[in-house]
N, C-alpha and C. Protein backbone atom coordinates (compact mmCIF):
# COMPACT_ATOMS: atom_id res chain seq x y z
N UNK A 1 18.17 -0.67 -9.55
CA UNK A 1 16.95 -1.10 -10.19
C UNK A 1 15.78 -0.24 -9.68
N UNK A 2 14.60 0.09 -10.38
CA UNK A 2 13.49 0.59 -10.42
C UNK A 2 12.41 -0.20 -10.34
N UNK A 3 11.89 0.26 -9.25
CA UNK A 3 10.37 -1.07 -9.07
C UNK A 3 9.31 -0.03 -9.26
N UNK A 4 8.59 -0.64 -9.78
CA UNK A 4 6.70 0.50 -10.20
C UNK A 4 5.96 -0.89 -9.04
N UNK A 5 5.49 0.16 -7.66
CA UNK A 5 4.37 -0.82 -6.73
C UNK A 5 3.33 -0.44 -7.26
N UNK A 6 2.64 -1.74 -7.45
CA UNK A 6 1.12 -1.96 -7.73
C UNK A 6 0.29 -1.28 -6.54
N UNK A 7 -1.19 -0.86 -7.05
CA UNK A 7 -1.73 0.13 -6.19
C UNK A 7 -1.73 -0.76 -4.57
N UNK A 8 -2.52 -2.66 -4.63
CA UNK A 8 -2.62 -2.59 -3.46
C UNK A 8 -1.48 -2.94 -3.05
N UNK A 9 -0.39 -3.45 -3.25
CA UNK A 9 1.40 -3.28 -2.39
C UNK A 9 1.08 -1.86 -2.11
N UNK A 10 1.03 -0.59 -2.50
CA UNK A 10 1.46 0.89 -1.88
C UNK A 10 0.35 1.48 -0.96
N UNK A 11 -0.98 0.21 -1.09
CA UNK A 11 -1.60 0.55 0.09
C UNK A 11 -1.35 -0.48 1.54
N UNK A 12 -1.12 -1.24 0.96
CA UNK A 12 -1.12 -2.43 2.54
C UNK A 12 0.46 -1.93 2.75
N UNK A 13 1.42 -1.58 1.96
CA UNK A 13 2.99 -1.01 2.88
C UNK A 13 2.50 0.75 4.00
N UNK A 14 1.47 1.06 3.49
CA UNK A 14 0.87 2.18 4.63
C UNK A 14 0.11 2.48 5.42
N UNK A 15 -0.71 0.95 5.05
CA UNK A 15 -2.22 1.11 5.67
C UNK A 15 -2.02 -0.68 6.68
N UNK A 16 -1.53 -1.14 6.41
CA UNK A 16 -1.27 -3.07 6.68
C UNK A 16 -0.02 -4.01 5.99
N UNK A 17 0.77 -3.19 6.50
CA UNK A 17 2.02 -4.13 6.03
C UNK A 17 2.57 -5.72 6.65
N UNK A 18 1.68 -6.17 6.95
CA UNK A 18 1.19 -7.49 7.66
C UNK A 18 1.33 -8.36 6.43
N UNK A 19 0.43 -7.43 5.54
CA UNK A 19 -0.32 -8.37 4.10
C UNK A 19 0.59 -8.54 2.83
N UNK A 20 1.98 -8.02 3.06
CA UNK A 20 2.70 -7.83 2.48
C UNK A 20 3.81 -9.31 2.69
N UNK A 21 4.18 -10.06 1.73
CA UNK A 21 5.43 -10.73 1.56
C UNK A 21 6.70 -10.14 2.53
N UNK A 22 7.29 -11.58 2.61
CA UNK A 22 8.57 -11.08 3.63
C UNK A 22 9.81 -10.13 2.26
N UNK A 23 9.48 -11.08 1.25
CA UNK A 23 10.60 -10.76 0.19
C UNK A 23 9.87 -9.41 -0.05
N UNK A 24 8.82 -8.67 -0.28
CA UNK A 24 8.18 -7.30 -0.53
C UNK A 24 8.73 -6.07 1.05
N UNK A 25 8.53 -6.97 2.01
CA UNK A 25 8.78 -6.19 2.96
C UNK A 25 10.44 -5.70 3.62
N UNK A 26 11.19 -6.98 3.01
CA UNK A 26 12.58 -6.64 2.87
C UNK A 26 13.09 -5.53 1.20
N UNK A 27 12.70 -5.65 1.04
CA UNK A 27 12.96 -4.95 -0.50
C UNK A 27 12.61 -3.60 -0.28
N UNK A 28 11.18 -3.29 0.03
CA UNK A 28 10.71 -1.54 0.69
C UNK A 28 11.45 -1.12 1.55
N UNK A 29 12.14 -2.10 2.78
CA UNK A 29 12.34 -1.57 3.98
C UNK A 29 13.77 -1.43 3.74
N UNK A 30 15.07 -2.15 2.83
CA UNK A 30 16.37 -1.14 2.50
C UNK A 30 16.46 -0.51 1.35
N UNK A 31 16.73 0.51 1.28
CA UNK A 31 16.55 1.31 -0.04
C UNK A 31 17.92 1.15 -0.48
N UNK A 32 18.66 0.57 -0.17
CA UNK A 32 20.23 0.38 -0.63
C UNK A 32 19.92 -0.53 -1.75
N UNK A 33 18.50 -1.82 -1.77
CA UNK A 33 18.21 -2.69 -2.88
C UNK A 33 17.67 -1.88 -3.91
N UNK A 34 17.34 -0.84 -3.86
CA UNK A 34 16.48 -0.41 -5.05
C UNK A 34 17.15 0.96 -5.24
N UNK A 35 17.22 1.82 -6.85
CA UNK A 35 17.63 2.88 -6.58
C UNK A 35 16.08 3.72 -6.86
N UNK A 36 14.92 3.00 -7.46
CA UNK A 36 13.73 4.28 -6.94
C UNK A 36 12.55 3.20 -6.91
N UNK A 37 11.68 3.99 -6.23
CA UNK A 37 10.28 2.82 -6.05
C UNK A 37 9.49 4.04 -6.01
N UNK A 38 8.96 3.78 -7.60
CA UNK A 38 7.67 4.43 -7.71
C UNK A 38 6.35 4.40 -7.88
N UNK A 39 5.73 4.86 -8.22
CA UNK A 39 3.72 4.82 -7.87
C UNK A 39 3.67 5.84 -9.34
N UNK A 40 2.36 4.78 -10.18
CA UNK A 40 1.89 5.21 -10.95
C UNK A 40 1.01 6.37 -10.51
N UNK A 41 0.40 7.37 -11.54
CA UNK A 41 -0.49 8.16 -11.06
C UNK A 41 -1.68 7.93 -10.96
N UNK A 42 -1.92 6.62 -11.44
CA UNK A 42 -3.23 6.58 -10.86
C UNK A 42 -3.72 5.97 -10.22
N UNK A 43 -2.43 5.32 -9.20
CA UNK A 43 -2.82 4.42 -7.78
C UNK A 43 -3.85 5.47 -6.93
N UNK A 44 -3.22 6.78 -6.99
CA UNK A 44 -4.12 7.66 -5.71
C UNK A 44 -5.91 7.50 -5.98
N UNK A 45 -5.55 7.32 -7.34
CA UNK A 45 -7.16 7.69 -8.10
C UNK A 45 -7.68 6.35 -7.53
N UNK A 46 -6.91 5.07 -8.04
CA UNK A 46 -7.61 3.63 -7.06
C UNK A 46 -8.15 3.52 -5.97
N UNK A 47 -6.71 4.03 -5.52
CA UNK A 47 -7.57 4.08 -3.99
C UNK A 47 -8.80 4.79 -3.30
N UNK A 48 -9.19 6.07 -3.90
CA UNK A 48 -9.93 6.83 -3.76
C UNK A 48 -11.70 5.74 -4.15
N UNK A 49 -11.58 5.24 -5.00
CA UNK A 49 -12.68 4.60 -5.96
C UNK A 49 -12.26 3.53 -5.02
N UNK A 50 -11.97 2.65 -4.39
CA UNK A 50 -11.51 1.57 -3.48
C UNK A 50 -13.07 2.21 -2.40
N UNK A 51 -12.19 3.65 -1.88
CA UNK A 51 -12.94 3.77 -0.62
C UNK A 51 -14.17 4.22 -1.06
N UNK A 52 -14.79 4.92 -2.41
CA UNK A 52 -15.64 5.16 -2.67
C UNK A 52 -17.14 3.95 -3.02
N UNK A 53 -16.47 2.64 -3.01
CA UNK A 53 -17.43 1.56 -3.50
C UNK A 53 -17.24 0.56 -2.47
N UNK A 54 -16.58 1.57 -0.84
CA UNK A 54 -16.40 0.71 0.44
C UNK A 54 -15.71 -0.65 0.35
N UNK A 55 -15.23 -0.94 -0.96
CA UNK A 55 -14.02 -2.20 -0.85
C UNK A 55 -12.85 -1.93 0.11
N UNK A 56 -12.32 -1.31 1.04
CA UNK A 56 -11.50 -1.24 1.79
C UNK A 56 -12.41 0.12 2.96
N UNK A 57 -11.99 -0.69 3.95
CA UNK A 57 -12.30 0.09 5.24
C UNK A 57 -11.62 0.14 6.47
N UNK A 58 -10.96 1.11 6.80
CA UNK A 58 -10.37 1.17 7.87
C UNK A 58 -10.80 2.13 9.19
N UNK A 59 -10.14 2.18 9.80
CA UNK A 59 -10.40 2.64 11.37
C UNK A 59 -9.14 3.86 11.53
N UNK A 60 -9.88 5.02 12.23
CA UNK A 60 -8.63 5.62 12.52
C UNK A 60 -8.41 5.58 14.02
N UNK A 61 -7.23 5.04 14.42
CA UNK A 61 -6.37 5.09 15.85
C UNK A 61 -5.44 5.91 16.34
N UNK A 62 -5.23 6.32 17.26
CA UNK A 62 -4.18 7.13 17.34
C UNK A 62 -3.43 8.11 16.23
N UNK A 63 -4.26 8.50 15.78
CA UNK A 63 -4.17 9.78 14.37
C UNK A 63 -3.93 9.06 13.40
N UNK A 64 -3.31 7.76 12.88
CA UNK A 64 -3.23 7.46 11.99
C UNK A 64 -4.14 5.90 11.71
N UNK A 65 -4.01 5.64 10.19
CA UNK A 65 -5.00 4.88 9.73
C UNK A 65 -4.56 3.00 9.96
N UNK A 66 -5.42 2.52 10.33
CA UNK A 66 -5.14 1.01 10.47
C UNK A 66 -6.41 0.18 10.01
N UNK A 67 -6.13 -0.95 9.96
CA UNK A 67 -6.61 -2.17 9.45
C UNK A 67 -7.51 -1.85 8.50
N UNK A 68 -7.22 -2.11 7.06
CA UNK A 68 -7.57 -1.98 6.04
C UNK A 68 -8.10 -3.49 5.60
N UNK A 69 -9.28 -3.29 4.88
CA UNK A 69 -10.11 -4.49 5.06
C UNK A 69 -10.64 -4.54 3.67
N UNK A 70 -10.49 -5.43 3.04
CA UNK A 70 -10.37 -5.42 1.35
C UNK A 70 -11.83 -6.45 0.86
N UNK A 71 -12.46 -5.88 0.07
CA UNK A 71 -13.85 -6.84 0.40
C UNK A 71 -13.64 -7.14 -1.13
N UNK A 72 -14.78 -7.86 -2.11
CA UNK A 72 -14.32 -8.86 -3.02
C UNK A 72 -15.62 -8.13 -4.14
């Protein structure tokens, strides 16, 4: 089976996978359940316009990005 992740599932599985379902986080994490998991093209563009209108803000730690903070 083929899953299409919605933009914020393909950001909180990289940025806060906390915020993610146990059944979402078992499903990403064996790929033996799925045979592809893909991303529309214009999640990147979301996210970009996300950080551009400061609805999500994160911190960078140890080179990579954490706690993503989703405002309303």
């Amino acid at each position: 089976m083929k899953y299409l992740l919605d933009t914020h599932t393909w950001i909180w599985w990289n940025m806060n996978p906390k915020r993610l379902s146990a059944k979402v986080k078992r499903l990403i994490s064996e790929p033996t359940r799925y045979e592809e998991l893909l991303l529309s093209a214009i999640s990147p563009w979301e996210f970009c316009k996300l950080l551009d209108k400061k609805k999500t803000h994160h911190r960078l730690r140890s080179g990579r990005v954490d706690e993503p903070r989703f405002g309303s």
